[in-house]
Protein backbone atom coordinates (compact mmCIF):
# COMPACT_ATOMS: atom_id res chain seq x y z
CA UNK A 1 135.76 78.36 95.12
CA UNK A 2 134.10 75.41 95.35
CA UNK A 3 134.45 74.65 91.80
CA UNK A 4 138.22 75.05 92.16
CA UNK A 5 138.12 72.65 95.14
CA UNK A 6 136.52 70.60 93.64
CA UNK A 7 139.04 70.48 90.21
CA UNK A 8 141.78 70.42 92.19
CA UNK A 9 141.65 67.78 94.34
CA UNK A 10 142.18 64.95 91.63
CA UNK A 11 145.32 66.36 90.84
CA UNK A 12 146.83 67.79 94.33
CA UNK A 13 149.21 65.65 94.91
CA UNK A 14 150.72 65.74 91.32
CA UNK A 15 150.47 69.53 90.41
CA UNK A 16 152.55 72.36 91.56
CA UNK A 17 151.19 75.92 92.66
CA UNK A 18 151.62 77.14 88.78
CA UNK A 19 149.73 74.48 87.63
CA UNK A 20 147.38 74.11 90.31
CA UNK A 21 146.53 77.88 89.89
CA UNK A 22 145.49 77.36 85.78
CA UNK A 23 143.46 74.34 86.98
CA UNK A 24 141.29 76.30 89.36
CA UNK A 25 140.92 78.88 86.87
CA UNK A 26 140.04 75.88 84.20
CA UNK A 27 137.55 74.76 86.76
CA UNK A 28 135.46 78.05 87.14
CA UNK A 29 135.06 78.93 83.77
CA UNK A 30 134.21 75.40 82.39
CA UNK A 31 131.90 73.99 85.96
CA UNK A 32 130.52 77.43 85.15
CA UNK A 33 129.08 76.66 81.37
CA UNK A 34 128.21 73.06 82.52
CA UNK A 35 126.05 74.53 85.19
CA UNK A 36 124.60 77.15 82.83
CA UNK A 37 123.90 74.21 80.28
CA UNK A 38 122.31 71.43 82.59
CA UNK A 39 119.97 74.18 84.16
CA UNK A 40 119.18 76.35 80.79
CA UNK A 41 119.61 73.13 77.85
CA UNK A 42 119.24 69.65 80.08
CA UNK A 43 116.44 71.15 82.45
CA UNK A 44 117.92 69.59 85.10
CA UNK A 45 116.76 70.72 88.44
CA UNK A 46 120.07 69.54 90.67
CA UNK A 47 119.39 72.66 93.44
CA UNK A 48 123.04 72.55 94.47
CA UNK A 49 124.52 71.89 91.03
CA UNK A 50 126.46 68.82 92.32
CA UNK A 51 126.98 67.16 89.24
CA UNK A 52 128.28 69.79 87.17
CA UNK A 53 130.57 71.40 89.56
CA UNK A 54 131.96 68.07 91.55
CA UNK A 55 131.34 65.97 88.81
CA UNK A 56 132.64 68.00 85.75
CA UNK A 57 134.89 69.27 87.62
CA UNK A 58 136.50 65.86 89.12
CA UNK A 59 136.86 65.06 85.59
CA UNK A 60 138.44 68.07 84.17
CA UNK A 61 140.81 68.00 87.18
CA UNK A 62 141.44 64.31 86.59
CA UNK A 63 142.41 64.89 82.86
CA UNK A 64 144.47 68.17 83.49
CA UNK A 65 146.70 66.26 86.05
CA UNK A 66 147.87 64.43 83.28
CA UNK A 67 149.03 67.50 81.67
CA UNK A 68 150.35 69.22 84.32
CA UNK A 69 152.33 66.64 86.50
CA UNK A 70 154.45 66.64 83.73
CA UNK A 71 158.40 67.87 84.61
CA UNK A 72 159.07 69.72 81.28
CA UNK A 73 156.40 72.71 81.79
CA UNK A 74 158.69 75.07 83.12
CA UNK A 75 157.01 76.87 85.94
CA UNK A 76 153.66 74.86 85.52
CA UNK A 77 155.81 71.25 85.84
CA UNK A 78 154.54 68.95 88.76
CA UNK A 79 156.07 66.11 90.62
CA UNK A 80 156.52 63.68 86.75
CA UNK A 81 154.96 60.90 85.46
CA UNK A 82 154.50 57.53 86.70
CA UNK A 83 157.21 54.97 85.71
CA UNK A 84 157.01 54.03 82.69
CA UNK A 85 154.80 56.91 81.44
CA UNK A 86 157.38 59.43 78.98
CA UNK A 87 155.07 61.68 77.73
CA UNK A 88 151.78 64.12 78.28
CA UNK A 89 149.74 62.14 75.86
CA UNK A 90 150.71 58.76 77.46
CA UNK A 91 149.31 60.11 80.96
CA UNK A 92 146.13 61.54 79.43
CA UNK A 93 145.25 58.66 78.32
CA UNK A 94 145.60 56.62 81.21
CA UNK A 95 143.52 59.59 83.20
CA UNK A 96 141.00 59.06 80.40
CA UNK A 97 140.72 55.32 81.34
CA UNK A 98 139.97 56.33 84.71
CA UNK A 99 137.47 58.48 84.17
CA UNK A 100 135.29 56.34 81.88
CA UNK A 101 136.16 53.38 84.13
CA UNK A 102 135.02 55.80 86.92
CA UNK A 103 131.65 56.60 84.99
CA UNK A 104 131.01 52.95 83.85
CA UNK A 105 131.50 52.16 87.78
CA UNK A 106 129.08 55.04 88.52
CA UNK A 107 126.74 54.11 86.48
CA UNK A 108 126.20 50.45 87.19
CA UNK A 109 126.13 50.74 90.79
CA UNK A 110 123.61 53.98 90.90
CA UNK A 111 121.23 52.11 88.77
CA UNK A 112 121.43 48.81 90.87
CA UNK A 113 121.18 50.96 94.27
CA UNK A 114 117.76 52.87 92.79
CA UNK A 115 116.56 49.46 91.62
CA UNK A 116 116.85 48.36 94.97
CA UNK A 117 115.27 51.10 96.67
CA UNK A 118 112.11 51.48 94.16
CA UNK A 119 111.57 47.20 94.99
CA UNK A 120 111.24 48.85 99.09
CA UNK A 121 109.52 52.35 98.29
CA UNK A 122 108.75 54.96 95.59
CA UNK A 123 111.36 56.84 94.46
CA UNK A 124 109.39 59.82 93.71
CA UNK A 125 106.60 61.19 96.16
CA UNK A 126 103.10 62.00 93.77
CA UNK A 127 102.74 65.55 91.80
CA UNK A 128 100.07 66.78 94.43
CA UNK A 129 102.90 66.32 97.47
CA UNK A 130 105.44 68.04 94.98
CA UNK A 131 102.93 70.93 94.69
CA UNK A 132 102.09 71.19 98.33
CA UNK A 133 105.09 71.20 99.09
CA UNK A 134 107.54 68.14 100.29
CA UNK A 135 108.32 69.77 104.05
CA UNK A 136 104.26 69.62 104.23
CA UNK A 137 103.89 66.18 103.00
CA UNK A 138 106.58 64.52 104.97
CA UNK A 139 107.06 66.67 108.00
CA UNK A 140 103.51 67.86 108.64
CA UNK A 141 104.76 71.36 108.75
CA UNK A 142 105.37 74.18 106.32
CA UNK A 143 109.51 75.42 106.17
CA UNK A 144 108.77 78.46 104.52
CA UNK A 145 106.00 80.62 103.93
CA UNK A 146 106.31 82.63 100.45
C-alpha cells in the first residue's frame, strides 16, 4: 500500500484511475525487488526500507507519469501533455531530467548537511554502544528485553 502511495503521488494529478491503477501495481512489484536487493545484495540495513520504497518508488512514479498522462492511451489516457510536449518520449524525457536533477539536488545537499553535523558531533555512536544496545546507551534504559 504504501509502495503504491508512494508511486502514485508523483503522478496524481496527471493520471487517470486506469493508469493510476497499473502504476500502483508497477510500484509493488518493482519497490518490492529493490527492497529485496538493497537488504539481500547492497547490505543495507534501512529498518523501514525508506529508500527503496519512497525513493524508487518516487522515481518510477515520476517516469510513468510521463507515459501515462498521455491523451491517446485509450482507457489508461490522463489529463495530456504540457504545451509544447507532442509525444510520450518527449515527456519522459523531461521526467528523466527531473529525476536526475532531483538526485544531483539530493545528493549535494545530504552530503553538505552530514558534513555539517560530523564538524558538531559524531555521526555514528562506537561499536560497544551499537552492541549494548542504542536505547541503553542514550536513554539509560533497556526498550526491549529479548
Amino acid at each position: 500500500m504504501v509502495a503504491g502511495l508512494g508511486t502514485i503521488t508523483p503522478a496524481s494529478g496527471f493520471v487517470g484511475p486506469a493508469g493510476a491503477l497499473v502504476i500502483g501495481i508497477t510500484a509493488g512489484i518493482i519497490c518490492f525487488n529493490a527492497v529485496l536487493y538493497m537488504k539481500s545484495v547492497l547490505k543495507v540495513d534501512d529498518s523501514l526500507d525508506v529508500f527503496p520504497v519512497h525513493g524508487v518508488g518516487g522515481i518510477t512514479g515520476t517516469l510513468l507519469a510521463g507515459v501515462f498522462a498521455s491523451t491517446g492511451l485509450g482507457i489508461f489516457s490522463g489529463q495530456g501533455f504540457a504545451s509544447g510536449i507532442g509525444s510520450i518520449s518527449e515527456q519522459l524525457y523531461i521526467q528523466a531530467i527531473g529525476v536526475a536533477a532531483t538526485a544531483g539536488y539530493t545528493a549535494v545537499a545530504t552530503f553538505v548537511i552530514l558534513k555539517a553535523v560530523n564538524a558538531v558531533m559524531a555521526l555514528r555512536v562506537c561499536k560497544e554502544c551499537e552492541v549494548e544496545g542504542l536505547d541503553v546507551y542514550g536513554h539509560g534504559e533497556q526498550g526491549y528485553i529479548l
